[in-house]
N, C-alpha and C. Protein backbone atom coordinates (compact mmCIF):
# COMPACT_ATOMS: atom_id res chain seq x y z
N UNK A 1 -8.81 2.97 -7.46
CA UNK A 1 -8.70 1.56 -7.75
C UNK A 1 -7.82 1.35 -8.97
N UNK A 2 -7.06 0.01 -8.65
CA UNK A 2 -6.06 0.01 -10.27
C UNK A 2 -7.32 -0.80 -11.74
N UNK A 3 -6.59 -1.01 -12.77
CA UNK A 3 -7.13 -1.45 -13.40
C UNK A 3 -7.78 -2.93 -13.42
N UNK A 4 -6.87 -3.40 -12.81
CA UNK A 4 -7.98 -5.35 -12.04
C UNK A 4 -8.49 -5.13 -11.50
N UNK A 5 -8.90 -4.28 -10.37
CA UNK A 5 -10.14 -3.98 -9.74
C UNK A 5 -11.50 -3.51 -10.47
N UNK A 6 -11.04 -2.53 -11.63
CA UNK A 6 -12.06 -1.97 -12.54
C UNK A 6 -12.74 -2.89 -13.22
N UNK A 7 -11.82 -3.45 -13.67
CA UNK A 7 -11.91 -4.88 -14.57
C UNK A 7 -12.82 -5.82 -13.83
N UNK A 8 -12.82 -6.14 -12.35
CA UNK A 8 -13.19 -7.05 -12.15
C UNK A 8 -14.71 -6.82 -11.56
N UNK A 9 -14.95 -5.35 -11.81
CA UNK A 9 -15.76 -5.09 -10.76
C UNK A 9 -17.04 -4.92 -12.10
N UNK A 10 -16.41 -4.50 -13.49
CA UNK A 10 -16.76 -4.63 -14.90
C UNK A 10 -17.56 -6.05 -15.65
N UNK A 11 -17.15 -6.72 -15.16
CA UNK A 11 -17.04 -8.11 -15.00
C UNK A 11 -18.16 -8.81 -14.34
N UNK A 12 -18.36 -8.74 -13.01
CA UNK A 12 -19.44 -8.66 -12.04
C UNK A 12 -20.58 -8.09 -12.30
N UNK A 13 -20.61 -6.90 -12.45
CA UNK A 13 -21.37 -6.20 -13.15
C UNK A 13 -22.46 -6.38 -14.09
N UNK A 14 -21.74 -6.91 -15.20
CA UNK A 14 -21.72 -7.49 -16.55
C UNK A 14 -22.55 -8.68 -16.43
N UNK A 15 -22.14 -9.41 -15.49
CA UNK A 15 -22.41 -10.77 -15.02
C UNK A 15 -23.88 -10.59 -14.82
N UNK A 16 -23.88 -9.87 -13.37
CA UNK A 16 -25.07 -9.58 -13.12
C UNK A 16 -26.24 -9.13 -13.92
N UNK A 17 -26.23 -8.21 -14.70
CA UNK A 17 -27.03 -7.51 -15.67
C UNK A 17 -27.37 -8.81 -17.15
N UNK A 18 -26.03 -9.51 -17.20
CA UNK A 18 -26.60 -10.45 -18.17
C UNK A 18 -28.06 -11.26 -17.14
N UNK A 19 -27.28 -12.00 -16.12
CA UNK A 19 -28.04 -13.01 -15.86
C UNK A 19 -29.61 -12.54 -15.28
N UNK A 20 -29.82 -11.37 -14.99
CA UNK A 20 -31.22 -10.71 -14.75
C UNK A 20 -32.01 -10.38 -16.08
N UNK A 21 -31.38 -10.04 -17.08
CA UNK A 21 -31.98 -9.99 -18.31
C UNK A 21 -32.48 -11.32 -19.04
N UNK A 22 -31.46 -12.38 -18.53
CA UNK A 22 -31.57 -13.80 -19.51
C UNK A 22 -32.68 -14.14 -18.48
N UNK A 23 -33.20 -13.54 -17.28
CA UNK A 23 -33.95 -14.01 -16.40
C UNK A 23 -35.49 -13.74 -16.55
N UNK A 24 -35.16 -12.29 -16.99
CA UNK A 24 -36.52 -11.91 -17.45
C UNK A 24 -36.94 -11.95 -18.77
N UNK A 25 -36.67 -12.38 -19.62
CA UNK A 25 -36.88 -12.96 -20.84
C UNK A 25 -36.89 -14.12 -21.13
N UNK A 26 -36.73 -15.20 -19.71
CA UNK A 26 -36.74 -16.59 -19.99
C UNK A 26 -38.71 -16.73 -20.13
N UNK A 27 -38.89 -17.74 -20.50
CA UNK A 27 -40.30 -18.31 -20.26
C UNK A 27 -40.61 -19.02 -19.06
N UNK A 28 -40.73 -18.45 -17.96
CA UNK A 28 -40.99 -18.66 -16.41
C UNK A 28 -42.51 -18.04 -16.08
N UNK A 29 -42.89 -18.76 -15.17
CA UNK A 29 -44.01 -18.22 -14.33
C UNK A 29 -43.02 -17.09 -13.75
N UNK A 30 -44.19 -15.91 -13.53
CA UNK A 30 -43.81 -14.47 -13.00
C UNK A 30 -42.99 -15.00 -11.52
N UNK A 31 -43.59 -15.64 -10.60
CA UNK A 31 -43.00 -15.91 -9.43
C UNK A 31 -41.78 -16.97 -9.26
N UNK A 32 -41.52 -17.98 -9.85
CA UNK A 32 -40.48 -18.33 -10.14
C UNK A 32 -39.58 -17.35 -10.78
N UNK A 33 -39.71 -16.22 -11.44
CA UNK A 33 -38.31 -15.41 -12.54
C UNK A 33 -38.44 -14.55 -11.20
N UNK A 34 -39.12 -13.90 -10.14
CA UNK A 34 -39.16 -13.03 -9.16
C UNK A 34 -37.85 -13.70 -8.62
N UNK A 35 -38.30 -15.17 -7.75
CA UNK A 35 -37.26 -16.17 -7.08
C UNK A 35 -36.13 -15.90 -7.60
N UNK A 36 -36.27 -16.28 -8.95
CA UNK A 36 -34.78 -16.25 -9.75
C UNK A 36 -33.94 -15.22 -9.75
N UNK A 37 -34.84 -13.91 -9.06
CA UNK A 37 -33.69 -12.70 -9.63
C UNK A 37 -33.52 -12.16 -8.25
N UNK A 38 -34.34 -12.94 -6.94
CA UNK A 38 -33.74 -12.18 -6.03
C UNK A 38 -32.27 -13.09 -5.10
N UNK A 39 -32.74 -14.87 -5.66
CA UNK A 39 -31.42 -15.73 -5.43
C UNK A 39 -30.59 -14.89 -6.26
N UNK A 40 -30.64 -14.23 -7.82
CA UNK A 40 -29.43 -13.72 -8.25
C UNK A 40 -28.54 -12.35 -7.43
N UNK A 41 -29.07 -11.57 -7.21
CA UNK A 41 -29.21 -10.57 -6.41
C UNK A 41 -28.36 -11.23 -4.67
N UNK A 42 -28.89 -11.66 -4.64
CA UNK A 42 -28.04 -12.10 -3.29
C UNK A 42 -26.56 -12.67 -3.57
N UNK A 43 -26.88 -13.69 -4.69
CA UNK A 43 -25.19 -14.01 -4.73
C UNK A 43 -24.95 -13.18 -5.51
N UNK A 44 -24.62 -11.73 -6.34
CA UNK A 44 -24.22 -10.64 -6.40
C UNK A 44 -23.78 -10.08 -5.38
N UNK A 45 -24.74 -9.71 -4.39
CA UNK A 45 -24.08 -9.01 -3.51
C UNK A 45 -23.31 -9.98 -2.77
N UNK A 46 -23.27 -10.98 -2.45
CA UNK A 46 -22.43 -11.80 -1.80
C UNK A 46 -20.86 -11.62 -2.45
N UNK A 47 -21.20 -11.85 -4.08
CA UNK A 47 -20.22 -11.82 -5.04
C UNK A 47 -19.42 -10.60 -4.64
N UNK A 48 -19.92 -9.36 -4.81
CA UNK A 48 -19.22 -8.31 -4.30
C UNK A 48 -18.33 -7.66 -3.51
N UNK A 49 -19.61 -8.21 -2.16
CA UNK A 49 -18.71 -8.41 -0.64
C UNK A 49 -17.26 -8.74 -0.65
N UNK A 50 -17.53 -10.12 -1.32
CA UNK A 50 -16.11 -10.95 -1.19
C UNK A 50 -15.06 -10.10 -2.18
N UNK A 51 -15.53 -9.11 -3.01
CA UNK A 51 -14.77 -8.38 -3.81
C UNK A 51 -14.28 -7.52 -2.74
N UNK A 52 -15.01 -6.71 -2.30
CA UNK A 52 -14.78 -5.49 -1.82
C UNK A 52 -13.67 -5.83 -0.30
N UNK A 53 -13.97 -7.02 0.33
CA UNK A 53 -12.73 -7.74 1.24
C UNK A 53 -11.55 -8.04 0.78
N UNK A 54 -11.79 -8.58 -0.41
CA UNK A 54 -9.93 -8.83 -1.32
C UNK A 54 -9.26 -7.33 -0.96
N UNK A 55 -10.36 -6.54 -1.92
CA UNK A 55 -9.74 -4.98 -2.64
C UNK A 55 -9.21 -4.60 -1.26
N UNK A 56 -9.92 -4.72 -0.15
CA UNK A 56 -9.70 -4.14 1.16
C UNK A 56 -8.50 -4.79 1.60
N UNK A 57 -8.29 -5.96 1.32
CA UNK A 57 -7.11 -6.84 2.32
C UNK A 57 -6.15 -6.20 1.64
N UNK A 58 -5.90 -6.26 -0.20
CA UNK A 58 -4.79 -6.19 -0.85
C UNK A 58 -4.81 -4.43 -0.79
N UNK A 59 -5.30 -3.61 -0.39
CA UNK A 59 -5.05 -2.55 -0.08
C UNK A 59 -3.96 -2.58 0.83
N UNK A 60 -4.48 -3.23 1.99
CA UNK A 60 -3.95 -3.18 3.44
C UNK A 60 -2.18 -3.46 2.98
N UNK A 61 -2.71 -4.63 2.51
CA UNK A 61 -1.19 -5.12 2.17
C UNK A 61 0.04 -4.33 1.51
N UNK A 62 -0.86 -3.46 0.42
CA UNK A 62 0.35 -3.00 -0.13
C UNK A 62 0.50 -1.74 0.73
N UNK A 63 -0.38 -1.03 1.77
CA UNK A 63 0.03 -0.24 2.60
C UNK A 63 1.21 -0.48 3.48
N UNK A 64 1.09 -1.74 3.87
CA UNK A 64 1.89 -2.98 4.92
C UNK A 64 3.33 -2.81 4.20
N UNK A 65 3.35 -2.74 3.09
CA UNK A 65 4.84 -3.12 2.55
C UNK A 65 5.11 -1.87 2.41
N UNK A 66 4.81 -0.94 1.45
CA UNK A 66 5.22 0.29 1.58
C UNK A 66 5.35 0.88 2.59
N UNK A 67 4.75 0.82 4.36
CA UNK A 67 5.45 0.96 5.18
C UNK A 67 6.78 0.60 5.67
N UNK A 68 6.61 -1.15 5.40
CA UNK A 68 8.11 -1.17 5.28
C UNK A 68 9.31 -1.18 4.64
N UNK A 69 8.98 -0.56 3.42
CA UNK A 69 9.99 0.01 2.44
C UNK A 69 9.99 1.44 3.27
N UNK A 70 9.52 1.87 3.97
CA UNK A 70 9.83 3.34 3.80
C UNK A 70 10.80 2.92 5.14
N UNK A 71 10.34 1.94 6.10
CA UNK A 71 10.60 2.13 7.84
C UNK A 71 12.08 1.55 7.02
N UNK A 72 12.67 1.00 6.70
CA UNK A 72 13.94 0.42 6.21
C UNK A 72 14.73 1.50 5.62
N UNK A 73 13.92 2.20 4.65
CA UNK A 73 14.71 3.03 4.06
C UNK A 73 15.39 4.19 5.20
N UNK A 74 14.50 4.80 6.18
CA UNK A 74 14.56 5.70 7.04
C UNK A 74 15.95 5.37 7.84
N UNK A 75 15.64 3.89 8.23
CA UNK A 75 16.63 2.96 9.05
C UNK A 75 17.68 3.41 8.07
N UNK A 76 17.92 3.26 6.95
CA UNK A 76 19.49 3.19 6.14
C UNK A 76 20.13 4.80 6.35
N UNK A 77 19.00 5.91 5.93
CA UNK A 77 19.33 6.98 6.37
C UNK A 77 20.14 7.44 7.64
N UNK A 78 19.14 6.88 8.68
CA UNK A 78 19.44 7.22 9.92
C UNK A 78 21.26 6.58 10.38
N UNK A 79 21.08 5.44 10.05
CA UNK A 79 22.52 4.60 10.07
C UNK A 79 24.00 5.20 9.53
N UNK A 80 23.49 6.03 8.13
CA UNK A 80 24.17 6.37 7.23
C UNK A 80 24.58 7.81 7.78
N UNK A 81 23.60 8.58 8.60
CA UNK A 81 23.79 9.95 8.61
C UNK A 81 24.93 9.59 10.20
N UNK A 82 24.40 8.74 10.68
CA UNK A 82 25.17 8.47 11.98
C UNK A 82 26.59 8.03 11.91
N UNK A 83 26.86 7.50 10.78
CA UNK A 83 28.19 7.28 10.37
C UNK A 83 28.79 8.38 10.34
N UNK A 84 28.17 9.22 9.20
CA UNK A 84 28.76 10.41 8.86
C UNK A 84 29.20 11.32 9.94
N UNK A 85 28.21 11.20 10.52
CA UNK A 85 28.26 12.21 12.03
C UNK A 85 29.43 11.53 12.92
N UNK A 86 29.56 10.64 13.00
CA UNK A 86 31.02 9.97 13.53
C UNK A 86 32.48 10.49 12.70
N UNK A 87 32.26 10.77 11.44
CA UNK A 87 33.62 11.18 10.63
C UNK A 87 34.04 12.75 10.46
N UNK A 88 32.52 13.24 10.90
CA UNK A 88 32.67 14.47 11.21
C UNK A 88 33.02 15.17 12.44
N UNK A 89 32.93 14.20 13.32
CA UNK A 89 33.86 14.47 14.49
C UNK A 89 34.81 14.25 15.06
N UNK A 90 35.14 13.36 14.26
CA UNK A 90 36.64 12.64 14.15
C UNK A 90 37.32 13.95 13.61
N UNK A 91 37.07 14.08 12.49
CA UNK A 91 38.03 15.54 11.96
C UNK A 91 37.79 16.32 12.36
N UNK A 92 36.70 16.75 13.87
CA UNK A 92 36.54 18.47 14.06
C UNK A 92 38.15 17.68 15.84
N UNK A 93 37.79 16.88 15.96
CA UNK A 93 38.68 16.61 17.06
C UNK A 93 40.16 16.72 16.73
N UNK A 94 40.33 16.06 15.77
CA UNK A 94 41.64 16.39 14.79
C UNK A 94 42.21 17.81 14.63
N UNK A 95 41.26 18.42 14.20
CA UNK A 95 41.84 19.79 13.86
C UNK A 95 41.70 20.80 15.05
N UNK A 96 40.63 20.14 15.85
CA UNK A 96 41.28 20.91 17.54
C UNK A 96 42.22 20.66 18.09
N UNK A 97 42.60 19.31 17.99
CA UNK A 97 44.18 19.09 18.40
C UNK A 97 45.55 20.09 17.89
N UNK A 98 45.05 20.01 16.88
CA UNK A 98 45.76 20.74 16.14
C UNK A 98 46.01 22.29 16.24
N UNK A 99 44.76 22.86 16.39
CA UNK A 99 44.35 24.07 16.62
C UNK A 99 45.13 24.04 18.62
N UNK A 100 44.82 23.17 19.02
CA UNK A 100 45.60 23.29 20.42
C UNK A 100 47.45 23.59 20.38
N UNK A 101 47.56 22.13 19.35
CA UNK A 101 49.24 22.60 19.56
C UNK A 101 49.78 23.72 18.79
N UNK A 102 49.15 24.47 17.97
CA UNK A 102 49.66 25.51 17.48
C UNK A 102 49.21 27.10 18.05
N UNK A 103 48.64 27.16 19.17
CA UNK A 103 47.99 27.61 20.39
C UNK A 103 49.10 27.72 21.80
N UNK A 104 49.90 26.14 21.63
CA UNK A 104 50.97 26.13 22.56
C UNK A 104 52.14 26.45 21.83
N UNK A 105 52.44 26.17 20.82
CA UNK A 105 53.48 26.98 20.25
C UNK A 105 53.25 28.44 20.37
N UNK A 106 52.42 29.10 20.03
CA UNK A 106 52.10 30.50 19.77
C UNK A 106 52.56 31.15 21.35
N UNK A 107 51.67 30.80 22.85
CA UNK A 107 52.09 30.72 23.72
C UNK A 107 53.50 30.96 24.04
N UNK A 108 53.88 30.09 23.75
CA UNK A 108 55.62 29.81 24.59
C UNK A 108 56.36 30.83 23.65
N UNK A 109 56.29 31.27 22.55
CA UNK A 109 56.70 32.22 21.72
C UNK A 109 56.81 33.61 22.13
């Protein structure tokens, strides 16, 4: 995880542990501070959930792009090597020509 995730998960955390402590040290009947800490507890984990779906989506995402930085890059390669491979046969054809007429000179000699 990067550091906003740590952070945020630090945070939550934090959150949580305050508001169960300020819970059980409030002046409540025992069953009301029970209530109180298992409504807290739920929207925690609710809180979380919805963490752990971001972290998951923006994972996805930056998987998503770095795929297509790479599928592009591959593409430029592939394009680039195919060029090349065109200029390299341009000059092997060239110099067979070449290699031919000095083949027919040699010949007729």
């Amino acid at each position: 995880m990067d550091n906003n995730s740590n952070t945020l998960l630090g945070i939550l955390a934090g959150t949580a542990i305050g508001a169960t402590l300020g819970i059980l040290f409030a002046p409540d009947r025992g069953v009301n501070t029970r209530q109180k800490i298992a409504d807290q507890a739920l929207a925690t984990k609710d809180s979380l959930k919805e963490t752990a779906y971001e972290l998951r989506d923006r994972a996805a995402d930056t998987v998503a792009n770095k795929r297509e930085t790479l599928d592009s890059q591959i593409e430029y390669i592939v394009s680039d090597v195919s060029h090349k491979t065109e200029d390299v046969i341009t000059t092997l054809e060239k110099k067979l020509a070449d290699l031919k007429n000095k083949n027919k000179k040699l010949q007729k000699s």
